[in-house]
C-alpha atoms as a PDB file:
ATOM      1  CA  UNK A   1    -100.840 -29.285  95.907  1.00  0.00           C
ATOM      2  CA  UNK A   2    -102.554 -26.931  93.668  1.00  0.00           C
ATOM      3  CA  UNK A   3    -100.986 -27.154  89.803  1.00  0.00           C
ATOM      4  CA  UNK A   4    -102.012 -23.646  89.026  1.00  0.00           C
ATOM      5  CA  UNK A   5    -100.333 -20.879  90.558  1.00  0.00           C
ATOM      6  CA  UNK A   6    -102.223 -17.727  88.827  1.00  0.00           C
ATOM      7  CA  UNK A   7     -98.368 -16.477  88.913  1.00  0.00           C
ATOM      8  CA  UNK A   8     -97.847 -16.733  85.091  1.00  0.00           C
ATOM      9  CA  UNK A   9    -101.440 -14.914  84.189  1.00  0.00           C
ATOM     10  CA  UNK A  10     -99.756 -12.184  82.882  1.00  0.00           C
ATOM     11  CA  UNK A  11     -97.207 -13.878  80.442  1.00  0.00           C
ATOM     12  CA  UNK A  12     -94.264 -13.906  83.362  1.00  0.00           C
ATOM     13  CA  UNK A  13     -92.296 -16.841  84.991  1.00  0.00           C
ATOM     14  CA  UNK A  14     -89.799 -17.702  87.479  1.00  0.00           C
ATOM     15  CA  UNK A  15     -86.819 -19.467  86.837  1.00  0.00           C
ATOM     16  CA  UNK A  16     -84.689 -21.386  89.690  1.00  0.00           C
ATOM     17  CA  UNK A  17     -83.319 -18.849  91.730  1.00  0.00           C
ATOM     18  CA  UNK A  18     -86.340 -16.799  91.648  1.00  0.00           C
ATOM     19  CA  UNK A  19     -85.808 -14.414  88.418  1.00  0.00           C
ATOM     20  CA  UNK A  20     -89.229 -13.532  86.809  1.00  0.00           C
ATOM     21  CA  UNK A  21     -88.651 -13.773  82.363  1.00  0.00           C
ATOM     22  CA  UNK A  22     -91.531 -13.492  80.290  1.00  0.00           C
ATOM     23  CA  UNK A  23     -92.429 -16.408  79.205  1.00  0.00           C
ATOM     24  CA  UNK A  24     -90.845 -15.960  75.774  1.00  0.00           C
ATOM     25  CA  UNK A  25     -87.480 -15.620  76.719  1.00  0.00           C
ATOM     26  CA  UNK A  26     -85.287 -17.612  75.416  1.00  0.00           C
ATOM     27  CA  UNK A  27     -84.512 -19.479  78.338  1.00  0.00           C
ATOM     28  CA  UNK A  28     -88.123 -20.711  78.518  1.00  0.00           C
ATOM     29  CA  UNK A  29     -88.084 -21.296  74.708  1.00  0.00           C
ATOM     30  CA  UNK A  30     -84.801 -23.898  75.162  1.00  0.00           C
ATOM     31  CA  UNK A  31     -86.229 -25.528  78.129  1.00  0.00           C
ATOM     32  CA  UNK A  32     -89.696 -25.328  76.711  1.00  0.00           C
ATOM     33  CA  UNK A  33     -88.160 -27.128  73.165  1.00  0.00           C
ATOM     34  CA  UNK A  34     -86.578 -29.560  75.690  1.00  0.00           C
ATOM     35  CA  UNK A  35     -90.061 -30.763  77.303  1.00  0.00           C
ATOM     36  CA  UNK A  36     -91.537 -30.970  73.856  1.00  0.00           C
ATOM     37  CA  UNK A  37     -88.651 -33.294  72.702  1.00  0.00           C
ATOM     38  CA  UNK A  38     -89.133 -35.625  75.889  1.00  0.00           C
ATOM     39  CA  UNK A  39     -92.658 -35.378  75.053  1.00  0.00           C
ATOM     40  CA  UNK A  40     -91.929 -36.620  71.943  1.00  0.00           C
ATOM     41  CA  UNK A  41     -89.448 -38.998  73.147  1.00  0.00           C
ATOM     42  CA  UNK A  42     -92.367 -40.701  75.438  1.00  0.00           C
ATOM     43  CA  UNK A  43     -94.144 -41.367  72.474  1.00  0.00           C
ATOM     44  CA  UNK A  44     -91.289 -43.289  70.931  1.00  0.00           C
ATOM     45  CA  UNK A  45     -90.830 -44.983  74.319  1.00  0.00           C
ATOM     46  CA  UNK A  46     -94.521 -46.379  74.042  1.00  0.00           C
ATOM     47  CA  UNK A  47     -94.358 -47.469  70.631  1.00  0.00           C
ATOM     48  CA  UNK A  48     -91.578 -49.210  70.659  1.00  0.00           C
ATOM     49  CA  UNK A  49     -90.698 -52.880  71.908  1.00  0.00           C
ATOM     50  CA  UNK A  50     -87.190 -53.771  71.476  1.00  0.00           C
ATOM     51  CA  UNK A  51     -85.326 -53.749  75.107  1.00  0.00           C
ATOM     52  CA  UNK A  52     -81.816 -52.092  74.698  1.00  0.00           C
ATOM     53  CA  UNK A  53     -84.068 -49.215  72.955  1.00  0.00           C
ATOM     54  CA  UNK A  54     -86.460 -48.804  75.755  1.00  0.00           C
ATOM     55  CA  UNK A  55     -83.788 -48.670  78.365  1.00  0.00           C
ATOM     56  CA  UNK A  56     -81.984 -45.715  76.381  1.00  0.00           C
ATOM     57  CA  UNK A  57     -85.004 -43.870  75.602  1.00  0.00           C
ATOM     58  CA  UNK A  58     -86.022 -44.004  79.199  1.00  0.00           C
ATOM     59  CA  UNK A  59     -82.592 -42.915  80.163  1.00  0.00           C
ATOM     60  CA  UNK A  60     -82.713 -40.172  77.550  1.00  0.00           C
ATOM     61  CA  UNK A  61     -86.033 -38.660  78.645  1.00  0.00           C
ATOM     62  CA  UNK A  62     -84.678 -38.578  82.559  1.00  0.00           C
ATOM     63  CA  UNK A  63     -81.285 -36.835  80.907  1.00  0.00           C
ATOM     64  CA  UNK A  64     -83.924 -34.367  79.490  1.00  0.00           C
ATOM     65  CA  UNK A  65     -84.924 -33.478  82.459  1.00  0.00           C
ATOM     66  CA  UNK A  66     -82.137 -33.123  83.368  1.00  0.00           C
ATOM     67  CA  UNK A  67     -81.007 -30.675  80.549  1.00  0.00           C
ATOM     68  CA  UNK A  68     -84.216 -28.756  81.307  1.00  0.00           C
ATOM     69  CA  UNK A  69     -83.593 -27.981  84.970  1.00  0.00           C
ATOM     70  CA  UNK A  70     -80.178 -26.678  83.994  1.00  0.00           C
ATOM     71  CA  UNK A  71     -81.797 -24.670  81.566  1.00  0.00           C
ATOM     72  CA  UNK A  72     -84.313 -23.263  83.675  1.00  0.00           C
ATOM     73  CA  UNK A  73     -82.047 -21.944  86.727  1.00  0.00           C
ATOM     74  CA  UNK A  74     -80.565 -18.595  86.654  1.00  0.00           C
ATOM     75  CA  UNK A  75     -77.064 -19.422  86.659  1.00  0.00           C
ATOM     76  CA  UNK A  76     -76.583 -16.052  88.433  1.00  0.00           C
ATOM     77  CA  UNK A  77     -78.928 -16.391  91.221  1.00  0.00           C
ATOM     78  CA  UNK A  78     -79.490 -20.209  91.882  1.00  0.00           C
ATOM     79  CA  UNK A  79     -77.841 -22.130  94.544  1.00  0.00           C
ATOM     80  CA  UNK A  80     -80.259 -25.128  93.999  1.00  0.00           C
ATOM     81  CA  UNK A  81     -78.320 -28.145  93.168  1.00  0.00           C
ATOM     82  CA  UNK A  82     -79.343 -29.486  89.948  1.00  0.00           C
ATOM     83  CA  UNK A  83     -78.195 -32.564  88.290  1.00  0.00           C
ATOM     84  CA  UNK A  84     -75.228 -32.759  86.187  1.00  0.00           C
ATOM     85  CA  UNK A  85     -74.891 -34.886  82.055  1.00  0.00           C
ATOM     86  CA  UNK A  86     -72.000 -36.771  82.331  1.00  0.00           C
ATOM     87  CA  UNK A  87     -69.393 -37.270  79.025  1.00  0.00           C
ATOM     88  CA  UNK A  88     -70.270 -40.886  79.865  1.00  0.00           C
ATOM     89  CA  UNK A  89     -73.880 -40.097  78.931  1.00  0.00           C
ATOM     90  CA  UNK A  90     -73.007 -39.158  75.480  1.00  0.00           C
ATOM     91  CA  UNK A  91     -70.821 -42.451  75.266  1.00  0.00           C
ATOM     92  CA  UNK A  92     -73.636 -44.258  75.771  1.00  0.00           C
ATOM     93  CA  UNK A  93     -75.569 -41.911  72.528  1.00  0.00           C
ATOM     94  CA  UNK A  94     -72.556 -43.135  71.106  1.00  0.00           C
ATOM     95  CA  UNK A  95     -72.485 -46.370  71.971  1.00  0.00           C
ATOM     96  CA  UNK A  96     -75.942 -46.885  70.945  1.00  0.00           C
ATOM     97  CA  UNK A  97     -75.898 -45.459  67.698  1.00  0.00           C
ATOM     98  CA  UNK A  98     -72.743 -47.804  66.582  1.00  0.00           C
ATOM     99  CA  UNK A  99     -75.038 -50.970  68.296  1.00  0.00           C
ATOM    100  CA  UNK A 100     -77.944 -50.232  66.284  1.00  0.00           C
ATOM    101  CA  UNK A 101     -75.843 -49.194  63.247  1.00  0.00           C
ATOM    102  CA  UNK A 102     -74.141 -52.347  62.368  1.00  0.00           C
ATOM    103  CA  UNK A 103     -77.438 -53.654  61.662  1.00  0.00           C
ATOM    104  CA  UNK A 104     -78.807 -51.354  59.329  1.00  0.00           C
ATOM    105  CA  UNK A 105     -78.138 -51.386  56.001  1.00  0.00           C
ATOM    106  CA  UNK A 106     -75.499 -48.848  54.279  1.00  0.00           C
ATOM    107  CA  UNK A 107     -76.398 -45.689  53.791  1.00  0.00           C
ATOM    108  CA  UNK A 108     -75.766 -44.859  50.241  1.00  0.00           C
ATOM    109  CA  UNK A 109     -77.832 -41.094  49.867  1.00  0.00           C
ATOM    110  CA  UNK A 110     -80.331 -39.460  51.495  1.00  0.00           C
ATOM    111  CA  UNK A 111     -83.659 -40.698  53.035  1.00  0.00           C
ATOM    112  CA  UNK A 112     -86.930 -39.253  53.026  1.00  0.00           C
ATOM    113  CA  UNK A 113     -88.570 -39.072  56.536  1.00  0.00           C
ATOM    114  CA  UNK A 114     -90.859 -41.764  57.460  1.00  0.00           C
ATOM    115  CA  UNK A 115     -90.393 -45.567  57.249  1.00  0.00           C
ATOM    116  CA  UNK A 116     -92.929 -46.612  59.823  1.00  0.00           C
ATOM    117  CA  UNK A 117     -94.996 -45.069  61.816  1.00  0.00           C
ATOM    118  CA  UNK A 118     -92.208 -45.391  64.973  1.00  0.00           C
ATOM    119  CA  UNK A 119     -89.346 -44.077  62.857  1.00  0.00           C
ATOM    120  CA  UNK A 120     -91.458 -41.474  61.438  1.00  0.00           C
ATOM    121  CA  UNK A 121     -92.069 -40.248  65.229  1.00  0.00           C
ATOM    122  CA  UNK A 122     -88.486 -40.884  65.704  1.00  0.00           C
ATOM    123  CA  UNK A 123     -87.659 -38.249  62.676  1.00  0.00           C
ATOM    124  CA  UNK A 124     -89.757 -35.922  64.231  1.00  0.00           C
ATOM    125  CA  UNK A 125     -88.223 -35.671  67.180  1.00  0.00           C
ATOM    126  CA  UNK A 126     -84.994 -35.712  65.546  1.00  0.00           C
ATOM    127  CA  UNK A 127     -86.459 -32.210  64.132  1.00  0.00           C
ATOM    128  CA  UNK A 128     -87.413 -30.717  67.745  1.00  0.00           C
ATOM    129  CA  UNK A 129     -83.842 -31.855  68.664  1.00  0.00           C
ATOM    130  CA  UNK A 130     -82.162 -29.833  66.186  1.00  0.00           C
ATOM    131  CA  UNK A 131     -84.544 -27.157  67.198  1.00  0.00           C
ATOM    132  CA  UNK A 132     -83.728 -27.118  70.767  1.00  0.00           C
ATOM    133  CA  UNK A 133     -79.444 -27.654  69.801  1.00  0.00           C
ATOM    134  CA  UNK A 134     -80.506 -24.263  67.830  1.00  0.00           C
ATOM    135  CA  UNK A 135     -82.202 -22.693  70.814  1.00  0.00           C
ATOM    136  CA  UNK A 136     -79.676 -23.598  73.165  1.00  0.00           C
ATOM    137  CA  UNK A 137     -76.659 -22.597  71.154  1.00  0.00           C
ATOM    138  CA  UNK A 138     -78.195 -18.776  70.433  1.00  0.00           C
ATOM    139  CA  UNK A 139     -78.866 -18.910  74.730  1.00  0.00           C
ATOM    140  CA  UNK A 140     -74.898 -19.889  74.960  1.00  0.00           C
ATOM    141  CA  UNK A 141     -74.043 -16.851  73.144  1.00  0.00           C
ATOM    142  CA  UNK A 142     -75.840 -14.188  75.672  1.00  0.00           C
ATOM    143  CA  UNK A 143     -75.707 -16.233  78.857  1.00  0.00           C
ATOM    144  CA  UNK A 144     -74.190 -18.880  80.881  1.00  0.00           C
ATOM    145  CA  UNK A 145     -74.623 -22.622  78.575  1.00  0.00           C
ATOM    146  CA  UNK A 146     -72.880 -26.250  80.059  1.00  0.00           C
ATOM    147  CA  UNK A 147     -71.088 -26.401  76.796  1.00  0.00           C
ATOM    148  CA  UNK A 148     -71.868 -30.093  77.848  1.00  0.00           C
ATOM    149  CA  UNK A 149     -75.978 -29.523  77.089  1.00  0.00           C
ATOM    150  CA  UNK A 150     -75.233 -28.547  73.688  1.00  0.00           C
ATOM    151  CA  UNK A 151     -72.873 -31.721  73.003  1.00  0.00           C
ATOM    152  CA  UNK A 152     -75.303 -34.085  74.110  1.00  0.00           C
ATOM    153  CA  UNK A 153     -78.177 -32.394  71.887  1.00  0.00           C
ATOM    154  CA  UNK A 154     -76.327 -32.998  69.206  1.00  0.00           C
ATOM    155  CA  UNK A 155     -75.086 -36.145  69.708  1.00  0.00           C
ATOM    156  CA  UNK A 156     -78.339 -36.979  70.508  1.00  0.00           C
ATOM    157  CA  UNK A 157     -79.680 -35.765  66.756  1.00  0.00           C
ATOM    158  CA  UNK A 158     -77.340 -38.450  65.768  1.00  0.00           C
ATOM    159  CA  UNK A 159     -78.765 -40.977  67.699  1.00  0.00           C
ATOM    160  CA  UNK A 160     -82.449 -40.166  66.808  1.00  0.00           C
ATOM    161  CA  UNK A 161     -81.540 -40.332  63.267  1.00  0.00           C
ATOM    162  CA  UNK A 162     -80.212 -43.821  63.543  1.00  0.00           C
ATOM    163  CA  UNK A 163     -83.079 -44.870  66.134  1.00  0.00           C
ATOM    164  CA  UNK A 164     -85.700 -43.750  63.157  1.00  0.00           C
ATOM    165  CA  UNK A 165     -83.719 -46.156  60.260  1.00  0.00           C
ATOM    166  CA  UNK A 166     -83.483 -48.969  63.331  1.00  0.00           C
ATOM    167  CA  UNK A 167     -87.031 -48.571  63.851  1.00  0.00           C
ATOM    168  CA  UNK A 168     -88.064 -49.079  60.055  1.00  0.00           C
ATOM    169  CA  UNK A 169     -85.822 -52.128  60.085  1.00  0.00           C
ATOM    170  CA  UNK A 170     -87.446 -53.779  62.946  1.00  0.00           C
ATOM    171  CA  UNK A 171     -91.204 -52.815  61.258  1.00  0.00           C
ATOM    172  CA  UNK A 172     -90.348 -54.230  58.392  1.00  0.00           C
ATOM    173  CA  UNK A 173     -90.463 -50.824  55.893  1.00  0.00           C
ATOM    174  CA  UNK A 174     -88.335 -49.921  53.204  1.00  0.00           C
ATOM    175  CA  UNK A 175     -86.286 -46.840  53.417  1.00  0.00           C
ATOM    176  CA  UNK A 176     -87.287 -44.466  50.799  1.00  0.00           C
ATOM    177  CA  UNK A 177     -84.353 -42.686  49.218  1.00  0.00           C
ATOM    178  CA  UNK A 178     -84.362 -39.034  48.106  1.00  0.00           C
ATOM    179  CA  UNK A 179     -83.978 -39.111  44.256  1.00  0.00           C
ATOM    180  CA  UNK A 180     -83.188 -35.229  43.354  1.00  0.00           C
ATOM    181  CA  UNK A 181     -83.696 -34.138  39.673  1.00  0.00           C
ATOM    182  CA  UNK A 182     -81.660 -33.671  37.367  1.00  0.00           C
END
């Protein structure tokens, strides 16, 4: 199988069900913000060495996928069956953030991104989450959105902000507060 199609060459692509966008759409910028995030999220995934953690961020980048498949069918023309996120998936978000939570210490203001190299990636891609939540919530007001994909983004902010303070805990770095003038 060939991985170049020469189909795109003039800034056009197909999404499932055969509709040709250009590639800026909107559509493609959601789904394209998705694959960045997972991207990111692989990163996180190699860096990282605590179990429970792996096993959610490995079930997080296949839930990804799935978000970008949804996101990348024309609800109007598709008939291809695509996978489905689950309220159970976001109990698990949940589930996870109030596991690695009671371990952390109270939060009493605002941090400053970084802690650690692994939390630092794990702010970052707390960033290209909000991003894509952004993306997909502007898509949801001119077409068809699973109000579910933008639930799980955001839960999934959550979760990414409490995997980057878990990470600094388990590295061994301070938190560095935000100390505003004045």
């Amino acid at each position: 199988m060939k991985i170049y199609t020469r189909t795109g060459d003039a800034g056009q692509t197909s999404l499932l069900g055969g509709t040709r966008v250009p590639k800026h759409h909107l559509r493609i910028e959601a789904y394209g913000t998705v694959d960045e995030l997972n991207s990111t999220m692989g990163m996180i995934r190699e860096m990282n060495n605590d179990a429970a953690t792996l096993k959610t961020i490995e079930m997080i980048q296949e839930q990804l996928f799935t978000i970008g498949a949804n996101l990348a069918m024309d609800p109007q023309k598709t008939t291809a069956k695509i996978p489905d996120l689950l309220d159970d998936d976001i109990l698990h978000l949940e589930n996870e953030i109030d596991r690695m939570n009671t371990k952390l210490p109270e939060l009493k203001s605002f941090i400053l991104p970084g802690g650690g190299v692994t939390a630092s990636w794990a702010h970052i891609a707390r960033c290209i989450c909000r991003r894509t939540e952004r993306l997909v919530s502007h898509l949801s007001e001119e077409e068809e959105v699973a109000p579910i994909l933008l639930k799980y983004l955001n839960r999934l902010s959550d979760y990414l902000f409490i995997l980057a303070r878990y990470c600094s805990l388990l590295e061994g770095k301070q938190e560095i507060p935000w100390k505003p003038r004045g």
